[in-house]
PDB file of N, CA and C in Angstrom:
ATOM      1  N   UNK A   1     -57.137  87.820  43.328  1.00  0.00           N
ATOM      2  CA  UNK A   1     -56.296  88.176  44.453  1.00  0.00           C
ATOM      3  C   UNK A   1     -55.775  86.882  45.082  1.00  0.00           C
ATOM      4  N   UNK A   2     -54.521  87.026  45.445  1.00  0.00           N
ATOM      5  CA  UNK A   2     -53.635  85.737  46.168  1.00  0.00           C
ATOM      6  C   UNK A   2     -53.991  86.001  47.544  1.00  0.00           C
ATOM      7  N   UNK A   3     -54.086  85.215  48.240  1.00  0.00           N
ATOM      8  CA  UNK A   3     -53.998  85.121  49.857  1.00  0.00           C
ATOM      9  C   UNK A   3     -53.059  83.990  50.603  1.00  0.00           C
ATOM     10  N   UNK A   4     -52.537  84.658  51.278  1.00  0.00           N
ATOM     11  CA  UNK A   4     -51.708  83.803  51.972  1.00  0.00           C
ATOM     12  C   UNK A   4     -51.606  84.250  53.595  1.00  0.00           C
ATOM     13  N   UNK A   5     -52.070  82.624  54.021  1.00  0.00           N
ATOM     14  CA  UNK A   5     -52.505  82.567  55.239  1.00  0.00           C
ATOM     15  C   UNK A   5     -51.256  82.167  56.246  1.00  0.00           C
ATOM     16  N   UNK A   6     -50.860  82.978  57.211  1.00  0.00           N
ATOM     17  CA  UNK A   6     -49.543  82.135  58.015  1.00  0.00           C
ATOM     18  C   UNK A   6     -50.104  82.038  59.890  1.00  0.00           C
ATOM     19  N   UNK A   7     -50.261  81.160  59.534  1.00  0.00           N
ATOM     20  CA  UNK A   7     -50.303  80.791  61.355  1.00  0.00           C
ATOM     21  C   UNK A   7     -49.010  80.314  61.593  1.00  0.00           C
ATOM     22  N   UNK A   8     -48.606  81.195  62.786  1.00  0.00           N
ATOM     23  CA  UNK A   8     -47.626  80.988  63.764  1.00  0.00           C
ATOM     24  C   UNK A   8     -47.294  80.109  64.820  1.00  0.00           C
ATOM     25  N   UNK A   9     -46.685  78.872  64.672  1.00  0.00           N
ATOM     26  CA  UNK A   9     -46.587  78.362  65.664  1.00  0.00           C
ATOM     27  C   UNK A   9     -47.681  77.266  66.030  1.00  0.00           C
ATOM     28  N   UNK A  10     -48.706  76.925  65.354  1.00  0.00           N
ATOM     29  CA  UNK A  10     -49.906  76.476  65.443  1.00  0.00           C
ATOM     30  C   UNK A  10     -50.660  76.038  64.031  1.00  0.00           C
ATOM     31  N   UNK A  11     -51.131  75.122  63.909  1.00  0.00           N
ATOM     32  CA  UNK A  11     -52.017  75.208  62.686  1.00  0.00           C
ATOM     33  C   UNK A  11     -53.325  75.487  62.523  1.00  0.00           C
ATOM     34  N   UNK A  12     -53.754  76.014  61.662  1.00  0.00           N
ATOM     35  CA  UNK A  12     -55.429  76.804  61.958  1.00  0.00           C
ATOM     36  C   UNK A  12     -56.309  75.686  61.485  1.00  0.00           C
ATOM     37  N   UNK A  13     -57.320  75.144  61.808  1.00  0.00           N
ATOM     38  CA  UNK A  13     -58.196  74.685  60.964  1.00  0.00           C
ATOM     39  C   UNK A  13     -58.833  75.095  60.015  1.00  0.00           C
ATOM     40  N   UNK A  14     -59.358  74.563  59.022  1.00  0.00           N
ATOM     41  CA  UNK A  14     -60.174  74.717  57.718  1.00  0.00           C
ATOM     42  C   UNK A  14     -61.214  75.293  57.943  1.00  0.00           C
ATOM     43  N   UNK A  15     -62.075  75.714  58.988  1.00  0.00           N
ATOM     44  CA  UNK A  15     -63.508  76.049  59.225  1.00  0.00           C
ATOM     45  C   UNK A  15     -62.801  78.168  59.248  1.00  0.00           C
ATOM     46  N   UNK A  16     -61.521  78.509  60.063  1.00  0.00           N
ATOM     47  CA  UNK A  16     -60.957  79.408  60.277  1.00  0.00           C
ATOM     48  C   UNK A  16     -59.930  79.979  58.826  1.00  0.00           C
ATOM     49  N   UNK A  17     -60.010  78.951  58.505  1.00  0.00           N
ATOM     50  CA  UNK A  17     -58.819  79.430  56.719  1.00  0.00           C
ATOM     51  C   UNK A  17     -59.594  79.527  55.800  1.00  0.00           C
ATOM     52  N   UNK A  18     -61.420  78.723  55.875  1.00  0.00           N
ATOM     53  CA  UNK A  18     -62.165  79.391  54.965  1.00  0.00           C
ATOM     54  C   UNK A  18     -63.002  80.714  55.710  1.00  0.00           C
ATOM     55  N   UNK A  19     -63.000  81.128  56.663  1.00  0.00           N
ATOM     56  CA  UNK A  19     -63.359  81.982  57.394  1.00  0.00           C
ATOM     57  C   UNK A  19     -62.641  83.245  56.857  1.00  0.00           C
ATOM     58  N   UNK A  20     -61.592  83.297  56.576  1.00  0.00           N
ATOM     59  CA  UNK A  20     -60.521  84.594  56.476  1.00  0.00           C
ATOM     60  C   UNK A  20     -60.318  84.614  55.285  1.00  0.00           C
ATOM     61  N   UNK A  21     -60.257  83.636  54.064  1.00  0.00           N
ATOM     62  CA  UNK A  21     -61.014  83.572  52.819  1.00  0.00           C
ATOM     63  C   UNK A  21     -61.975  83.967  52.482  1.00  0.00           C
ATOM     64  N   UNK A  22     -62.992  84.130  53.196  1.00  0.00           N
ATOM     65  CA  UNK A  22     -64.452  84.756  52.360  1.00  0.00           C
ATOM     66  C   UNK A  22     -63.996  86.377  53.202  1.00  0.00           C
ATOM     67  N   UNK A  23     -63.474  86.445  54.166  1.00  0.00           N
ATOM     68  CA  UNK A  23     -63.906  87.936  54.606  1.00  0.00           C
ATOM     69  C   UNK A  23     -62.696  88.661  53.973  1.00  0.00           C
ATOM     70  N   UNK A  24     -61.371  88.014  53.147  1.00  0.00           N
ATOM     71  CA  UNK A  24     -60.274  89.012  52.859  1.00  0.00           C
ATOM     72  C   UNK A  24     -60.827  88.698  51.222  1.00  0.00           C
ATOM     73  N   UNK A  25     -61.636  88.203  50.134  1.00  0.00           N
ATOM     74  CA  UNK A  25     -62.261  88.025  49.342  1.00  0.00           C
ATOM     75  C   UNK A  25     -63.015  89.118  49.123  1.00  0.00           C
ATOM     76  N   UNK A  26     -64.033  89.271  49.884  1.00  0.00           N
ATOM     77  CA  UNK A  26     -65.061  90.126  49.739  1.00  0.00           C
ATOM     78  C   UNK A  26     -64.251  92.155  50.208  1.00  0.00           C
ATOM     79  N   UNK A  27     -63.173  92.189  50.408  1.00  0.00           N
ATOM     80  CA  UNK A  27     -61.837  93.169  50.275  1.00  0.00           C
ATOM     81  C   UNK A  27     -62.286  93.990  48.557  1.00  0.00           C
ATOM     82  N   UNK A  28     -61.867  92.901  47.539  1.00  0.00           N
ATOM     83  CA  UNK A  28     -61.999  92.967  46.229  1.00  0.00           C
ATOM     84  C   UNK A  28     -63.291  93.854  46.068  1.00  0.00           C
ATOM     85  N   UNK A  29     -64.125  93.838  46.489  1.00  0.00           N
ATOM     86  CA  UNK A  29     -65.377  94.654  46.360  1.00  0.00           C
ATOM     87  C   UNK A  29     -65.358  96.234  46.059  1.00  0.00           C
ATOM     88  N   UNK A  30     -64.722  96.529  46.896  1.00  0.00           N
ATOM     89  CA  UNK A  30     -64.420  97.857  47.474  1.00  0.00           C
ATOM     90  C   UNK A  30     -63.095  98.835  46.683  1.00  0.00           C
ATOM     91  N   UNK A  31     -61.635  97.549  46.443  1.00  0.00           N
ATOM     92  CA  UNK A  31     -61.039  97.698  45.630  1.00  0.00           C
ATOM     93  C   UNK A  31     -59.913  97.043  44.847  1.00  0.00           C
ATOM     94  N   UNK A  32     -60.519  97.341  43.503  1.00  0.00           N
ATOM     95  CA  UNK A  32     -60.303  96.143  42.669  1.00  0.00           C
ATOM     96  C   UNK A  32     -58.830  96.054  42.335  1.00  0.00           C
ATOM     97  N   UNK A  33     -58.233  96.779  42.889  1.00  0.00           N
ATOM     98  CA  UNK A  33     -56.546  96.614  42.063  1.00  0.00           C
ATOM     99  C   UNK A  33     -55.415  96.020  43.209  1.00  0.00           C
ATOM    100  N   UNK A  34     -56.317  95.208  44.210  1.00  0.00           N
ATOM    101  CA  UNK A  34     -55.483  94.316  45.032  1.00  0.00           C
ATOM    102  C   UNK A  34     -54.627  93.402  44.530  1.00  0.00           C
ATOM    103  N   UNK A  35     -53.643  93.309  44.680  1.00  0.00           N
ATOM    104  CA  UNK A  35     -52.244  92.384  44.086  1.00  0.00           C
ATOM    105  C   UNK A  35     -52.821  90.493  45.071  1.00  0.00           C
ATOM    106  N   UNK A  36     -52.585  91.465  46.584  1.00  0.00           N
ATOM    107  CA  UNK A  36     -52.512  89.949  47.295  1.00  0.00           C
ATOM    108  C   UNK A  36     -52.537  90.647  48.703  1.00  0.00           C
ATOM    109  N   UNK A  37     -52.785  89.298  49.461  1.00  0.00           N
ATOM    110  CA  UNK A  37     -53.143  89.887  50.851  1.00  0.00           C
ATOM    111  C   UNK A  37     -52.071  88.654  51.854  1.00  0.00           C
ATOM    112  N   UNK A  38     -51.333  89.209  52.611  1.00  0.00           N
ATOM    113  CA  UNK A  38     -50.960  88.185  53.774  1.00  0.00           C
ATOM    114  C   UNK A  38     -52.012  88.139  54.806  1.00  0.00           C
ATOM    115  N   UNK A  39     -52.180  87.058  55.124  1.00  0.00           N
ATOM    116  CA  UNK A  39     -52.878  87.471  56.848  1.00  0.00           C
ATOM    117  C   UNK A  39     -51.841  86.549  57.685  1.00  0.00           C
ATOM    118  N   UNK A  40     -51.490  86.994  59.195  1.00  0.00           N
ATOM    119  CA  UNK A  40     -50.872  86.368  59.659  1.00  0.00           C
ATOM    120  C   UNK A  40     -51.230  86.010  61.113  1.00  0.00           C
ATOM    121  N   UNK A  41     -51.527  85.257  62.003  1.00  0.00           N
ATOM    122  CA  UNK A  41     -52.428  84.518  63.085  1.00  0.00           C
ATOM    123  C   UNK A  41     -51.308  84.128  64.315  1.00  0.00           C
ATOM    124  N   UNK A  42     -51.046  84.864  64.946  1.00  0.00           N
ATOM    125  CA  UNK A  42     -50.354  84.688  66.191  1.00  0.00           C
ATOM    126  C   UNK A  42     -50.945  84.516  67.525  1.00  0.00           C
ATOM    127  N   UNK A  43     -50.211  83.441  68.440  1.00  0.00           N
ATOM    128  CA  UNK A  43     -50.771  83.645  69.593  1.00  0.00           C
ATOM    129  C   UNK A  43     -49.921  84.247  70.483  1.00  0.00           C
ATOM    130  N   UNK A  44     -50.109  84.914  71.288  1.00  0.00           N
ATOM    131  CA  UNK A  44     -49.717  86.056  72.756  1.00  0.00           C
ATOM    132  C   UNK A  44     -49.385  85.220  73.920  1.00  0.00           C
ATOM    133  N   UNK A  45     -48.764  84.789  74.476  1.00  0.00           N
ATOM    134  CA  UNK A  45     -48.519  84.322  75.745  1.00  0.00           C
ATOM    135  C   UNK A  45     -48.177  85.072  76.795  1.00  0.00           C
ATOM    136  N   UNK A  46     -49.269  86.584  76.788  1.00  0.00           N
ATOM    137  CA  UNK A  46     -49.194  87.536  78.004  1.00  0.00           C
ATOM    138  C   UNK A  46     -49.981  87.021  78.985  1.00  0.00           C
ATOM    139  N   UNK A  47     -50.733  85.970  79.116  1.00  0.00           N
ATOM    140  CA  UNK A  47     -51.555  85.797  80.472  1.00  0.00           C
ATOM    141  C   UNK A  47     -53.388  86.493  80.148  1.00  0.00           C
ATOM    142  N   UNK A  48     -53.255  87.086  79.312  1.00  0.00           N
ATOM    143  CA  UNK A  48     -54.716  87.950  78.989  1.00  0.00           C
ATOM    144  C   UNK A  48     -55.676  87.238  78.008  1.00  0.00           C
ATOM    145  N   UNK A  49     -57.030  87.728  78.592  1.00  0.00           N
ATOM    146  CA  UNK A  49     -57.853  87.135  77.558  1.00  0.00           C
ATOM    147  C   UNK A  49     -57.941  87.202  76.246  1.00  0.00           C
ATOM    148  N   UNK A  50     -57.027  88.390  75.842  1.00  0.00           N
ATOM    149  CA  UNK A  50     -57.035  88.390  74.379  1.00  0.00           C
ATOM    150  C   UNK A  50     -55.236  88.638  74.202  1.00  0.00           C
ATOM    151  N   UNK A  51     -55.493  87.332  73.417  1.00  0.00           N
ATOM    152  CA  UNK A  51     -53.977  86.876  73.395  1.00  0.00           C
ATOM    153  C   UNK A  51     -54.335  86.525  72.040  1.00  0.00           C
ATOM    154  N   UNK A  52     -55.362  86.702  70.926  1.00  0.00           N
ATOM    155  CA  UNK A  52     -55.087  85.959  69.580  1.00  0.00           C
ATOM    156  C   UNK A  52     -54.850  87.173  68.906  1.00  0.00           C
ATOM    157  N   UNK A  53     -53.842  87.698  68.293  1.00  0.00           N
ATOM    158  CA  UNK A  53     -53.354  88.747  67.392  1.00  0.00           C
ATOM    159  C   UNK A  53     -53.793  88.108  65.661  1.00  0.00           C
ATOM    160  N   UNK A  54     -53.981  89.106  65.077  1.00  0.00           N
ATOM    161  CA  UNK A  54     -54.389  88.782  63.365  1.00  0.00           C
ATOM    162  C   UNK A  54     -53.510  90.140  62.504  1.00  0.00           C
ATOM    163  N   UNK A  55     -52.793  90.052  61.768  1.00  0.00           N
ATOM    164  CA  UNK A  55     -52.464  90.823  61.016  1.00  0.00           C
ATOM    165  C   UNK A  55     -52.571  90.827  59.445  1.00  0.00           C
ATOM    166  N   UNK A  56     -53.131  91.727  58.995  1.00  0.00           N
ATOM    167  CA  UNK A  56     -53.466  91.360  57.446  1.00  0.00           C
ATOM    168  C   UNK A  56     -52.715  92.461  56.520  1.00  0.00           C
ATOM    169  N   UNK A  57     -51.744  92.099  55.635  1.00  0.00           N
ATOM    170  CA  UNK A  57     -51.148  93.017  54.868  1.00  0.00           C
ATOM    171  C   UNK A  57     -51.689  93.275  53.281  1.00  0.00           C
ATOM    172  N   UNK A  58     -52.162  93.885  52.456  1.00  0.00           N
ATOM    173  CA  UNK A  58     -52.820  93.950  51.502  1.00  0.00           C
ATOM    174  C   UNK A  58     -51.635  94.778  50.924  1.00  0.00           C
ATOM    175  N   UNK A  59     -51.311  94.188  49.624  1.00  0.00           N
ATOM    176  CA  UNK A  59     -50.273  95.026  48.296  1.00  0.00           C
ATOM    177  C   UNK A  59     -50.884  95.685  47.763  1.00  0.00           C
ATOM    178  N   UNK A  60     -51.357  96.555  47.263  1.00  0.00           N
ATOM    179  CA  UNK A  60     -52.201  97.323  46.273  1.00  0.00           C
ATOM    180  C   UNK A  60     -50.695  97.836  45.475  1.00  0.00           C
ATOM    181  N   UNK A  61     -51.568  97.821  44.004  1.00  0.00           N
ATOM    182  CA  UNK A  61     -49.996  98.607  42.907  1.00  0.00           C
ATOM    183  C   UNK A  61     -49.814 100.043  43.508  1.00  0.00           C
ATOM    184  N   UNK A  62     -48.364 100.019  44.074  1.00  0.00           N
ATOM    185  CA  UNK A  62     -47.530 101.838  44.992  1.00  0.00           C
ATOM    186  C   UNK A  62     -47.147 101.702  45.889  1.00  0.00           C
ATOM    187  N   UNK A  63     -48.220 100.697  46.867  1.00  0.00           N
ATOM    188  CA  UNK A  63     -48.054 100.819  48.432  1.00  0.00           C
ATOM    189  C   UNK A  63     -48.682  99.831  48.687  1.00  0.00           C
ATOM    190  N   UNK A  64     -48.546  99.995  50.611  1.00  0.00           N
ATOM    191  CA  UNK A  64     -49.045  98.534  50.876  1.00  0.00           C
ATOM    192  C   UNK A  64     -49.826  98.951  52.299  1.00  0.00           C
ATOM    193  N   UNK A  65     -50.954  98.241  52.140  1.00  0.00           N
ATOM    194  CA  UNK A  65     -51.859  98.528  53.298  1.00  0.00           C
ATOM    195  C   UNK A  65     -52.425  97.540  54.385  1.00  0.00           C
ATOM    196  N   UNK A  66     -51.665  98.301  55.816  1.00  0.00           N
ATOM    197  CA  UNK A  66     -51.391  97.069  56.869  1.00  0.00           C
ATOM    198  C   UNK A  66     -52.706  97.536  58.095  1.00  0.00           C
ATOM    199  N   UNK A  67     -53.441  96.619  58.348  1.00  0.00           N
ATOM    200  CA  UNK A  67     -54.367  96.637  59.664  1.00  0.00           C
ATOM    201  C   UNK A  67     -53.898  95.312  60.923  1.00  0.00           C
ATOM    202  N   UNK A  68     -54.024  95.652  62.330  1.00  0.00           N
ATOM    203  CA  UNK A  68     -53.803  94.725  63.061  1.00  0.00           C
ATOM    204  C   UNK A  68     -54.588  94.734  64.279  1.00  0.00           C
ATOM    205  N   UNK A  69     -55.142  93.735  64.537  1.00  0.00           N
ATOM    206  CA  UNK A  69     -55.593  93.484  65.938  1.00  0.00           C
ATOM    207  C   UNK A  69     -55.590  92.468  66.646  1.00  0.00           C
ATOM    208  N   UNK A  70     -55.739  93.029  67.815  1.00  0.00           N
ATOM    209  CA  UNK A  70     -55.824  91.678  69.200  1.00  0.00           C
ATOM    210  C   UNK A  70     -57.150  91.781  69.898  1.00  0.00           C
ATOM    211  N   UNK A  71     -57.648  89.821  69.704  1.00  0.00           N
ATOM    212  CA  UNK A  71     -58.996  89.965  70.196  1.00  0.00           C
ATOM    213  C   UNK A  71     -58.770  88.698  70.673  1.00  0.00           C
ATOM    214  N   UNK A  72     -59.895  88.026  71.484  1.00  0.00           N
ATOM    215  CA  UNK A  72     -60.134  86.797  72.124  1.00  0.00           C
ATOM    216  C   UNK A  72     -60.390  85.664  71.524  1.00  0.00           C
ATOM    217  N   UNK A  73     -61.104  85.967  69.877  1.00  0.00           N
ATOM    218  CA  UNK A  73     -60.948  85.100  69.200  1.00  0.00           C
ATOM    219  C   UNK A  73     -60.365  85.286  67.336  1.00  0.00           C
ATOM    220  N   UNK A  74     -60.150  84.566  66.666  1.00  0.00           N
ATOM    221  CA  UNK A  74     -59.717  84.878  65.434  1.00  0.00           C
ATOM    222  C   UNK A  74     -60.677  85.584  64.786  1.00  0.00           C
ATOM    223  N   UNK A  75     -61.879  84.990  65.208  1.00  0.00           N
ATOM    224  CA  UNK A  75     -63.014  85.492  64.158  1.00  0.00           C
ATOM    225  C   UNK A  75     -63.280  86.840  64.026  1.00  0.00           C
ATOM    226  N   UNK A  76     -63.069  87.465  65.479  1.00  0.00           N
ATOM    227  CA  UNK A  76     -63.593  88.685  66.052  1.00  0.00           C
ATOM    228  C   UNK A  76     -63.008  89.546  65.460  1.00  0.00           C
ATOM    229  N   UNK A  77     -60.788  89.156  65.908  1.00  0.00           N
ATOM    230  CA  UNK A  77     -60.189  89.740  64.912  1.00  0.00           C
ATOM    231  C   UNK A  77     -60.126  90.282  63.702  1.00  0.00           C
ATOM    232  N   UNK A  78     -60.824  89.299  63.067  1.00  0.00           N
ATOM    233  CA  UNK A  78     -60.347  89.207  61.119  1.00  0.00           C
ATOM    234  C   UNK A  78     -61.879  89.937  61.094  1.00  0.00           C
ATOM    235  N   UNK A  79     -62.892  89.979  61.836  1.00  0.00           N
ATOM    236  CA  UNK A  79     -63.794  90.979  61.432  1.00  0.00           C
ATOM    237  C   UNK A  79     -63.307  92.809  61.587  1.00  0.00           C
ATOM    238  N   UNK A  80     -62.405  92.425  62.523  1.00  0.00           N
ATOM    239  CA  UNK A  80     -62.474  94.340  62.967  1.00  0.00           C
ATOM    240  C   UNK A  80     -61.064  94.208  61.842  1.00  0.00           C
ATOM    241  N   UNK A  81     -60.362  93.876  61.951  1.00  0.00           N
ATOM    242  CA  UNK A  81     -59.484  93.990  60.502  1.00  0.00           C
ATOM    243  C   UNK A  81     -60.205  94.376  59.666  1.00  0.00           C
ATOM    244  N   UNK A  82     -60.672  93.573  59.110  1.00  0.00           N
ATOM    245  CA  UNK A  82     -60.958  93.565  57.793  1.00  0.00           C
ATOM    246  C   UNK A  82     -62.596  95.006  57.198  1.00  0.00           C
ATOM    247  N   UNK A  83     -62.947  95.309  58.837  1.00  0.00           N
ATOM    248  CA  UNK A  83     -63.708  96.483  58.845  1.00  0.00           C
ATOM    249  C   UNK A  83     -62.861  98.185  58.510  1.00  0.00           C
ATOM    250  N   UNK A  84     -61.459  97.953  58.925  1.00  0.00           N
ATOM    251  CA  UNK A  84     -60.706  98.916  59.187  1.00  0.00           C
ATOM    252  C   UNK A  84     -60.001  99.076  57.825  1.00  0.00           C
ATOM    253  N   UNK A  85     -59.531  97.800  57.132  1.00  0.00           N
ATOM    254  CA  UNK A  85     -58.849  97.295  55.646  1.00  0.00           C
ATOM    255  C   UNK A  85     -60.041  98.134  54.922  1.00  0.00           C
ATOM    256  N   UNK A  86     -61.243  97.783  54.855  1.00  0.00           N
ATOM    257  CA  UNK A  86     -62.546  98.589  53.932  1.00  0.00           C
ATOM    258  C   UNK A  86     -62.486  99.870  54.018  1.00  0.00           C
ATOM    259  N   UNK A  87     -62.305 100.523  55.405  1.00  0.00           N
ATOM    260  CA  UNK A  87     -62.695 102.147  55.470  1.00  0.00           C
ATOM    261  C   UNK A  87     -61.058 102.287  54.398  1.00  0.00           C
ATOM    262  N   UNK A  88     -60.164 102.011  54.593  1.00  0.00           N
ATOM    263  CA  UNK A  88     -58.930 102.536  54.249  1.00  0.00           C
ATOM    264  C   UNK A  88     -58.895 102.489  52.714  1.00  0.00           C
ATOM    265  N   UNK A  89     -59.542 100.812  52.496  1.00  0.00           N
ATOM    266  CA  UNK A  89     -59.673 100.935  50.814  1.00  0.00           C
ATOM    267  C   UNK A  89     -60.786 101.782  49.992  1.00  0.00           C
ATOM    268  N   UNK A  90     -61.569 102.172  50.697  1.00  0.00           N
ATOM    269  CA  UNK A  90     -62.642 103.419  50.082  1.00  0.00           C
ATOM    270  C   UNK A  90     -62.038 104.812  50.535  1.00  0.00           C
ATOM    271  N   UNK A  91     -61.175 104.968  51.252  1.00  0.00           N
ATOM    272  CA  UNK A  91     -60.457 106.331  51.257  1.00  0.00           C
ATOM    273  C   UNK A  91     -59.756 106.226  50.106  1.00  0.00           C
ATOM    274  N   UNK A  92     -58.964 105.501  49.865  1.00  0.00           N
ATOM    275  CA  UNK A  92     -57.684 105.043  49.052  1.00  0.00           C
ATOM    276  C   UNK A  92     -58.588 105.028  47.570  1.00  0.00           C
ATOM    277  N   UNK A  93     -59.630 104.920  47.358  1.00  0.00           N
ATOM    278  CA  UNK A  93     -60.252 105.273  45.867  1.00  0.00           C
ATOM    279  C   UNK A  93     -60.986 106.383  45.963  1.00  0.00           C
ATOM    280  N   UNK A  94     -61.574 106.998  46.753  1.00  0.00           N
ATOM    281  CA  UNK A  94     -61.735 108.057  46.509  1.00  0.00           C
ATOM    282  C   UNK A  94     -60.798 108.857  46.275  1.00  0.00           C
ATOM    283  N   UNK A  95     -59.244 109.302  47.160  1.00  0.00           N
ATOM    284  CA  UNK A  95     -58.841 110.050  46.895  1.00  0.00           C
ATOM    285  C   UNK A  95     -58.026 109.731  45.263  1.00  0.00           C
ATOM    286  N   UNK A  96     -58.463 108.418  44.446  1.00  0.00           N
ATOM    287  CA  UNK A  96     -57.892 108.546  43.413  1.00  0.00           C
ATOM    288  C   UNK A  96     -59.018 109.311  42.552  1.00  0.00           C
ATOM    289  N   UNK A  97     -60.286 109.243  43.070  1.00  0.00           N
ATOM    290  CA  UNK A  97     -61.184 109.771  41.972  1.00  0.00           C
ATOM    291  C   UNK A  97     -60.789 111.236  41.877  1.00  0.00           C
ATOM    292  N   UNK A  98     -60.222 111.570  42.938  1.00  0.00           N
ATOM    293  CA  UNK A  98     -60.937 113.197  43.090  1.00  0.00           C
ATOM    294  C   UNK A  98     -59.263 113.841  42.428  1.00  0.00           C
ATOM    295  N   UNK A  99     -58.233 112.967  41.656  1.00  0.00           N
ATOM    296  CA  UNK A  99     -57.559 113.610  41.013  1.00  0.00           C
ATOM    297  C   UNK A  99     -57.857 113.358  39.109  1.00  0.00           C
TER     298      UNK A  99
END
């Protein structure tokens, strides 16, 4: 699987780009016919404590499967992403088993 990381406006450090590497990696687990994944790392300039947005787009061969959130930190983000990316990719094979 390809990953491609885009921070907006900012550059991420290496401790945070291998961070979102092992958790959009371990994706593949669940299901194996991932093409590639964007993730994309924005910051919010609403005034609020959670101003770090994460968006992760996953290609699968047909369609394409998008999760997004806003949290206080990246990490927090790319965890509840990537919790929400899992339930969707074990729906998304089951309902292939059950044809």
């Amino acid at each position: 699987m390809k990953i491609l990381i885009e921070p907006v406006h900012f550059t991420a450090d290496d401790s945070l780009i291998d961070y979102i590497n092992n958790k959009v990696e371990k994706l593949g687990q669940f299901y194996e016919k991932i093409v590639d994944a964007t993730v994309t790392l924005k910051l919010e300039n609403s005034g609020q404590v959670k101003d770090k947005v994460v968006e992760v787009l996953l290609n699968v061969p047909g369609d394409s499967i998008f999760s997004s959130d806003t949290n206080k930190t990246f990490e927090e983000g790319i965890d509840k992403v990537t919790d929400t990316l899992k339930r969707q990719l074990i729906k998304r094979k089951e309902k292939q088993r059950s044809y």
